[in-house]
Protein backbone atom coordinates (compact mmCIF):
# COMPACT_ATOMS: atom_id res chain seq x y z
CA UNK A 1 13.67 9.39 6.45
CA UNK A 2 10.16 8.66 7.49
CA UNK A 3 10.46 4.78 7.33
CA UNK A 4 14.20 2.90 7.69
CA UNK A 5 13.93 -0.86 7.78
CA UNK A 6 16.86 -2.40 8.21
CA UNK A 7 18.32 -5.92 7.71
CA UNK A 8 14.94 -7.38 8.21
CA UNK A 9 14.35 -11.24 8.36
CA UNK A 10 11.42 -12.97 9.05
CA UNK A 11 10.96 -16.98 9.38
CA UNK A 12 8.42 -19.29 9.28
CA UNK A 13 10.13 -22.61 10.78
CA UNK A 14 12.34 -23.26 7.91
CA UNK A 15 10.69 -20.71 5.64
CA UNK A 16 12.53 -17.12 5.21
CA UNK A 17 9.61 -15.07 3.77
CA UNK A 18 12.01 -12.15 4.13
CA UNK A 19 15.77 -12.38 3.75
CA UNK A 20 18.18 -8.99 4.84
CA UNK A 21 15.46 -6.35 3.46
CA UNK A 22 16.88 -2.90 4.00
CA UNK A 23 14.85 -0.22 2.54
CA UNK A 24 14.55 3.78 3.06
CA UNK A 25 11.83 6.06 2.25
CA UNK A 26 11.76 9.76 2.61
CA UNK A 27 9.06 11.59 3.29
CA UNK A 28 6.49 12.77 0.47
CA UNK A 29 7.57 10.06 -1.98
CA UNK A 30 5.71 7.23 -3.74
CA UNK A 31 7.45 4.09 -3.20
CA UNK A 32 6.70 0.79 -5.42
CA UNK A 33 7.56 -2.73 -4.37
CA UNK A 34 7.09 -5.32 -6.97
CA UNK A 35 7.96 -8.74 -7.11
CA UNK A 36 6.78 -12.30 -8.53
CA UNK A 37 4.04 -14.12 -6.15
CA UNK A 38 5.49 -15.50 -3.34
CA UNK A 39 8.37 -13.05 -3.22
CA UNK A 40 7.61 -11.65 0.69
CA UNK A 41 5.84 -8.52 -0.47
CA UNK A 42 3.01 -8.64 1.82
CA UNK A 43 5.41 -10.56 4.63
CA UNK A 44 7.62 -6.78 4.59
CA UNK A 45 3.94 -4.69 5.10
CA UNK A 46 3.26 -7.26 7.88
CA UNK A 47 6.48 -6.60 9.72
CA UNK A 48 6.43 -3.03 9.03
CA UNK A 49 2.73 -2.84 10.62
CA UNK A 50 3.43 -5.34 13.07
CA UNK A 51 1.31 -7.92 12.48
CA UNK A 52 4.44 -9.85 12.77
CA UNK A 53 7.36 -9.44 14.56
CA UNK A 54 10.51 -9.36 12.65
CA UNK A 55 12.43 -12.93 13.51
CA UNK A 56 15.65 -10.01 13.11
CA UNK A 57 16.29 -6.46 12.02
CA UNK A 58 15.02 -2.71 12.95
CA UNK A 59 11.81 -0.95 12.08
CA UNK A 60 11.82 3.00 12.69
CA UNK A 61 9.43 4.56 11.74
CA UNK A 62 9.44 8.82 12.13
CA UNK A 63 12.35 8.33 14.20
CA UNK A 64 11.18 5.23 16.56
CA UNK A 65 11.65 1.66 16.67
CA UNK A 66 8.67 -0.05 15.96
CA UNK A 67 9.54 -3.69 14.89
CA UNK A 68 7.63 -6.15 17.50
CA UNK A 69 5.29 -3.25 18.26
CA UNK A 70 1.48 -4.26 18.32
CA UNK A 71 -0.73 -3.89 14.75
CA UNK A 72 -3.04 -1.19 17.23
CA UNK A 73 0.36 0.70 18.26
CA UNK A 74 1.64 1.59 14.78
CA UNK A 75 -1.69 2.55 13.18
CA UNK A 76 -2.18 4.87 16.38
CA UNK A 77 1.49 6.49 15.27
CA UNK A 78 -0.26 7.46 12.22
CA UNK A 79 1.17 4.05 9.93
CA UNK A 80 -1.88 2.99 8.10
CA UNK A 81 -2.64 -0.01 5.45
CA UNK A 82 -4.62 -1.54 2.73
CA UNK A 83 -5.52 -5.51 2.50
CA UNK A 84 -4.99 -7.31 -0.71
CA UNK A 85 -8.14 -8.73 -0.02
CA UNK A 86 -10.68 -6.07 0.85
CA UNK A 87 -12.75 -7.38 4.13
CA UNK A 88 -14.93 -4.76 4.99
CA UNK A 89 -17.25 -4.97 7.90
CA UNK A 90 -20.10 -6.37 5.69
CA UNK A 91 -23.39 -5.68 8.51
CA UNK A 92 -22.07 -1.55 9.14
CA UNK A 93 -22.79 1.15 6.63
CA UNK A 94 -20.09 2.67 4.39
CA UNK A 95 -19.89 5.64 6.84
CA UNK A 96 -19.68 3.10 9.63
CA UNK A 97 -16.91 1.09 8.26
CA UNK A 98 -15.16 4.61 8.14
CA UNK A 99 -15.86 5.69 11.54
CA UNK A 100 -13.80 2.78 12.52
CA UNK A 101 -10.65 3.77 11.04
CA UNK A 102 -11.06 7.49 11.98
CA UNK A 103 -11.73 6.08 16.05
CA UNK A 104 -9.23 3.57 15.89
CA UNK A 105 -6.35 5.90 13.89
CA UNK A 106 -3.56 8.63 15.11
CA UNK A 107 -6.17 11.17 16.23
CA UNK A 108 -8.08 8.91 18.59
CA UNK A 109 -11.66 10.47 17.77
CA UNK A 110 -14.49 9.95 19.31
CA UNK A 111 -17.63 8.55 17.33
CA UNK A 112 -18.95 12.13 16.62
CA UNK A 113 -15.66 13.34 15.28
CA UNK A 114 -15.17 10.02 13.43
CA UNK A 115 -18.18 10.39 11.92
CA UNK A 116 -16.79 14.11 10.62
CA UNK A 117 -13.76 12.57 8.98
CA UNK A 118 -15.47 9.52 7.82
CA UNK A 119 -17.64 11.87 5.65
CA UNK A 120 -14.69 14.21 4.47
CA UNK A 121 -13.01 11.22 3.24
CA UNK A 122 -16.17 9.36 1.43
CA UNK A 123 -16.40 12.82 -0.37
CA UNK A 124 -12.75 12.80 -1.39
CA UNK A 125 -12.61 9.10 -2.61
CA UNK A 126 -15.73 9.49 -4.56
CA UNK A 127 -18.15 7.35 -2.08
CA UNK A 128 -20.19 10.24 -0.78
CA UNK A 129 -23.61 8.93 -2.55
CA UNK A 130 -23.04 5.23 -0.72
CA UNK A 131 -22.92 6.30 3.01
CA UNK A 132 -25.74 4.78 4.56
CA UNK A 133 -25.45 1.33 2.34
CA UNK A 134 -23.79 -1.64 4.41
CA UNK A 135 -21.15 -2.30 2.89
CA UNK A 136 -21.34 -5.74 1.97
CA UNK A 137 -23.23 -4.46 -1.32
CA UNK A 138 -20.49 -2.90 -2.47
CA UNK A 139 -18.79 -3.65 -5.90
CA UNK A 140 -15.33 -4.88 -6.30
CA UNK A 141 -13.80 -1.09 -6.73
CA UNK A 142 -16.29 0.40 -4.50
CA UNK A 143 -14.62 -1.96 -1.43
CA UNK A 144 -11.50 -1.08 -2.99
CA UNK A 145 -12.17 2.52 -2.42
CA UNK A 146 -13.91 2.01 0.81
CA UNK A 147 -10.76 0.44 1.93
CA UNK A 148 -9.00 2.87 1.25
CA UNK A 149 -11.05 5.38 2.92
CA UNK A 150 -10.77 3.49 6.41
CA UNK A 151 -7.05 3.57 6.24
CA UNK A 152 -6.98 7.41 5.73
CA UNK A 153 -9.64 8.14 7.99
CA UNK A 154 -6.76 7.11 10.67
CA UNK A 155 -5.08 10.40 9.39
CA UNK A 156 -1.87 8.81 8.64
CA UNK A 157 1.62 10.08 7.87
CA UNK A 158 2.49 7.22 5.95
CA UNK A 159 -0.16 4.69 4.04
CA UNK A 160 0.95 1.27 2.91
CA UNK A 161 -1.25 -0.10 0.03
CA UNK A 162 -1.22 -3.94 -0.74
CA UNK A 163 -2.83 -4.34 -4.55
CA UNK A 164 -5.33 -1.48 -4.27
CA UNK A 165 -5.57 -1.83 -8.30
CA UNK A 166 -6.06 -5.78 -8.25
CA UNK A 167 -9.71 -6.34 -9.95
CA UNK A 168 -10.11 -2.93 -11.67
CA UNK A 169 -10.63 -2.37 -15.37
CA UNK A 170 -9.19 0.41 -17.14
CA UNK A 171 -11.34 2.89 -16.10
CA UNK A 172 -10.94 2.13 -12.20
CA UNK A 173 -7.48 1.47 -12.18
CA UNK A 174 -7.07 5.40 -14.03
CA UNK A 175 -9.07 7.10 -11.50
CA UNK A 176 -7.73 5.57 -8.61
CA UNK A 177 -4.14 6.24 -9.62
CA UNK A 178 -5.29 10.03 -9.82
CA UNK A 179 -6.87 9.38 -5.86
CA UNK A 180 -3.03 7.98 -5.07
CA UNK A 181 -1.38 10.87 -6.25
CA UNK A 182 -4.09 12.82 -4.60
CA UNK A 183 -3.28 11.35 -1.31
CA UNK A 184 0.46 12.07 -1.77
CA UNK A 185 -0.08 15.74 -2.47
CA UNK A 186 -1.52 15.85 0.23
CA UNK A 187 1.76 15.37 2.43
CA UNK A 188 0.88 11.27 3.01
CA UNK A 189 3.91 9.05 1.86
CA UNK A 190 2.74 6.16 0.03
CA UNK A 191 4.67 2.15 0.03
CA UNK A 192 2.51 0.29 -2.63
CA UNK A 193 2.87 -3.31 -3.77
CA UNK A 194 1.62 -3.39 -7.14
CA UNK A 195 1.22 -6.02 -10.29
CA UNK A 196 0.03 -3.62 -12.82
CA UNK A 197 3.14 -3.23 -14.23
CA UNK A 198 2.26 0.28 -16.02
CA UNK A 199 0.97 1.98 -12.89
CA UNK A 200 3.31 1.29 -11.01
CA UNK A 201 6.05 1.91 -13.33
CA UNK A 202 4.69 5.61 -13.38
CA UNK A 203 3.19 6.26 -10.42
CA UNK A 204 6.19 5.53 -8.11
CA UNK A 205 9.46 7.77 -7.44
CA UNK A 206 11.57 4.69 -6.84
CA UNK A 207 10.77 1.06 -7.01
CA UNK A 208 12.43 -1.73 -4.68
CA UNK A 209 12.08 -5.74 -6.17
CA UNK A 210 11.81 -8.33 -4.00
CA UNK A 211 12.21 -12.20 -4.79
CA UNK A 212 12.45 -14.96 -2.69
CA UNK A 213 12.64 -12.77 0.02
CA UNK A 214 15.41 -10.98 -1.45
CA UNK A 215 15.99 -7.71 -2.08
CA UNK A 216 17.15 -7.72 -5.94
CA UNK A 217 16.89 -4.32 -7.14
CA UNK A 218 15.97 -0.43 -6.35
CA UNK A 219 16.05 2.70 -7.90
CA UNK A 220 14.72 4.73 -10.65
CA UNK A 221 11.46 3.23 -12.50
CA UNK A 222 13.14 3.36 -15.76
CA UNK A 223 16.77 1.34 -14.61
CA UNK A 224 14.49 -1.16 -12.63
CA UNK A 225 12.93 -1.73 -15.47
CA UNK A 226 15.80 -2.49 -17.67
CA UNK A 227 17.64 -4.68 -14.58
CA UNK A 228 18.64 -8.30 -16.05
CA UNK A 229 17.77 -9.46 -12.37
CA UNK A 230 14.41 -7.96 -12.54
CA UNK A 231 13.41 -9.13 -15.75
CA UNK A 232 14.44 -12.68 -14.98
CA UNK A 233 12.94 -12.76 -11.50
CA UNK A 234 9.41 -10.88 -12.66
CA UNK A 235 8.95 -9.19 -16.22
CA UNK A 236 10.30 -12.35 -17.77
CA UNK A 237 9.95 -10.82 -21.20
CA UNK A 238 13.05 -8.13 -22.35
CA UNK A 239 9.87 -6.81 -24.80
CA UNK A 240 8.20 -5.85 -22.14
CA UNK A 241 10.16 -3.03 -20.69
CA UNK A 242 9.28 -0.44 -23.39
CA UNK A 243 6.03 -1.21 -22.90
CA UNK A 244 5.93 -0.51 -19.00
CA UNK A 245 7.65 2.54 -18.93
CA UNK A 246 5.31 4.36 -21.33
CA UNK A 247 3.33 6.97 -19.67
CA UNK A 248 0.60 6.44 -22.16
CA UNK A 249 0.29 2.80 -21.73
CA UNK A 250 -2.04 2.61 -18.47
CA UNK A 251 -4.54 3.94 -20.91
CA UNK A 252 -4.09 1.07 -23.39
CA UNK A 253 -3.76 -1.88 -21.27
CA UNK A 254 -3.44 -1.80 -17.46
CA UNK A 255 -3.22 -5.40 -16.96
C-alpha cells in the first residue's frame, strides 16, 4: 500500500471533523472520496499532508509514519496536493508559480532545474502559451490547471486533489479528467475529493464516503452508488444512481 491511514480522529474542541477514518490505497489507483459538505473531506487531506496533526491514529505513507509530520516534510517525500480554492501567487508568472513547486517538491531543484520541470509540466497540462503571464490573470480553469501544475512539478508519488473540477463547464471538466488519467498513467496515484457526481463515479477505481466524519461506505463505483447509506447521506435521490454511473453522462451534464 502506498498510503494506510488508520483509525484517524481529528478534533476541534468539541468538534470531531474526522471520526475512526481507516482507508488504504495501493499504488497506481484512482481513489474518490465523496461526501455531503461538511463531511471532513478536506479535514482527512489536511491530516494526511500534515497541515494538521491527527488528535489520534497513524499516517504511513510508502512505508513511514507521517501523521504530525510538518506540511514541508511530506511534500518533500513526494505527497503533493491541490486547494479547493486555487491561490496562486498572483505578482509571479505562470512559469514562476511552477518553479515553486518543482524547488520546494521531492527532488529539491534548484531554480535552473525548476525552471526545466516547470516548463515540461506547463506543456503537459496545456499552459505552455501562458508562461510569462502573472498569474493573477488567469481564468477560473486556467488557475485550476496551474494548480495543478505546481503540485506535480514537486514530482510526486502520490497527488491529492481537493475539487480540481469545481467551476468548470462541460468542456473543462472533460479535458481535465483526460489530464487525471494522464497523470495516473503516468505511475502517480491519485486521492480526489470530488462533487461532480459523474466524474467521479468513472474516473475512480474505488470510492470511500465520508459523513459527519464518518466513514460510511467504500468500494466499487457502481455498489457505492447503489448504498442506502450513501444515498441518504449524499445522492439523496434513488433516481439518481443510474444516472451517475453512466459512462456517457459526463458528456451530458457534469454538474
Amino acid at each position: 500500500m502506498i498510503l494506510t491511514v488508520d483509525h484517524v480522529t481529528k478534533r476541534f474542541g468539541g468538534l470531531t471533523a474526522v471520526d475512526d477514518v481507516s482507508v488504504e490505497l495501493e499504488e497506481g489507483m484512482i481513489l474518490g472520496l465523496i461526501g455531503p459538505n461538511g463531511a471532513g473531506k478536506t479535514t482527512l487531506f489536511n491530516c494526511i499532508t500534515g497541515v494538521y496533526p491527527p488528535t489520534s491514529g497513524s499516517v504511513v505513507f510508502r512505508g513511514k509514519e507521517i501523521a504530525g509530520s510538518k506540511a514541508y516534510t511530506v511534500a518533500r517525500m513526494g505527497l503533493a496536493r491541490t486547494h479547493q480554492i486555487v491561490r496562486p501567487l498572483n505578482d509571479l508568472t505562470v512559469r514562476e508559480n511552477v518553479i515553486v513547486g518543482a524547488c520546494y517538491g521531492r527532488e529539491n531543484l534548484g531554480l535552473r532545474d525548476g525552471a526545466k520541470v516547470a516548463d515540461e509540466v506547463l506543456e503537459f497540462v496545456g499552459l505552455a502559451s501562458r508562461t510569462e503571464e502573472l498569474a493573477g490573470k488567469l481564468n477560473v480553469a486556467q488557475k485550476k490547471r496551474l494548480e495543478l501544475a505546481r503540485a506535480l512539478a514537486a514530482r510526486p508519488h502520490m497527488l491529492l486533489l481537493d475539487e480540481v473540477l469545481a467551476g468548470l463547464n462541460t468542456a473543462e471538466v472533460t479535458g481535465m479528467l483526460d489530464t487525471i488519467r494522464a497523470i495516473r498513467e503516468g505511475g502517480v496515484t491519485i486521492l480526489m475529493i470530488e462533487h461532480i457526481m459523474h466524474a467521479v463515479m468513472n474516473l475512480s477505481d474505488r470510492i470511500i464516503v465520508l459523513d459527519y466524519g464518518k466513514l460510511i461506505a467504500e468500494g466499487a463505483p457502481e455498489a457505492v452508488a447503489q448504498d442506502e447509506r450513501v444515498i441518504e447521506a449524499y445522492l439523496g435521490d434513488p433516481d439518481i444512481i443510474e444516472e451517475v454511473t453512466d459512462v456517457d453522462a459526463i458528456e451530458e451534464d457534469p454538474t
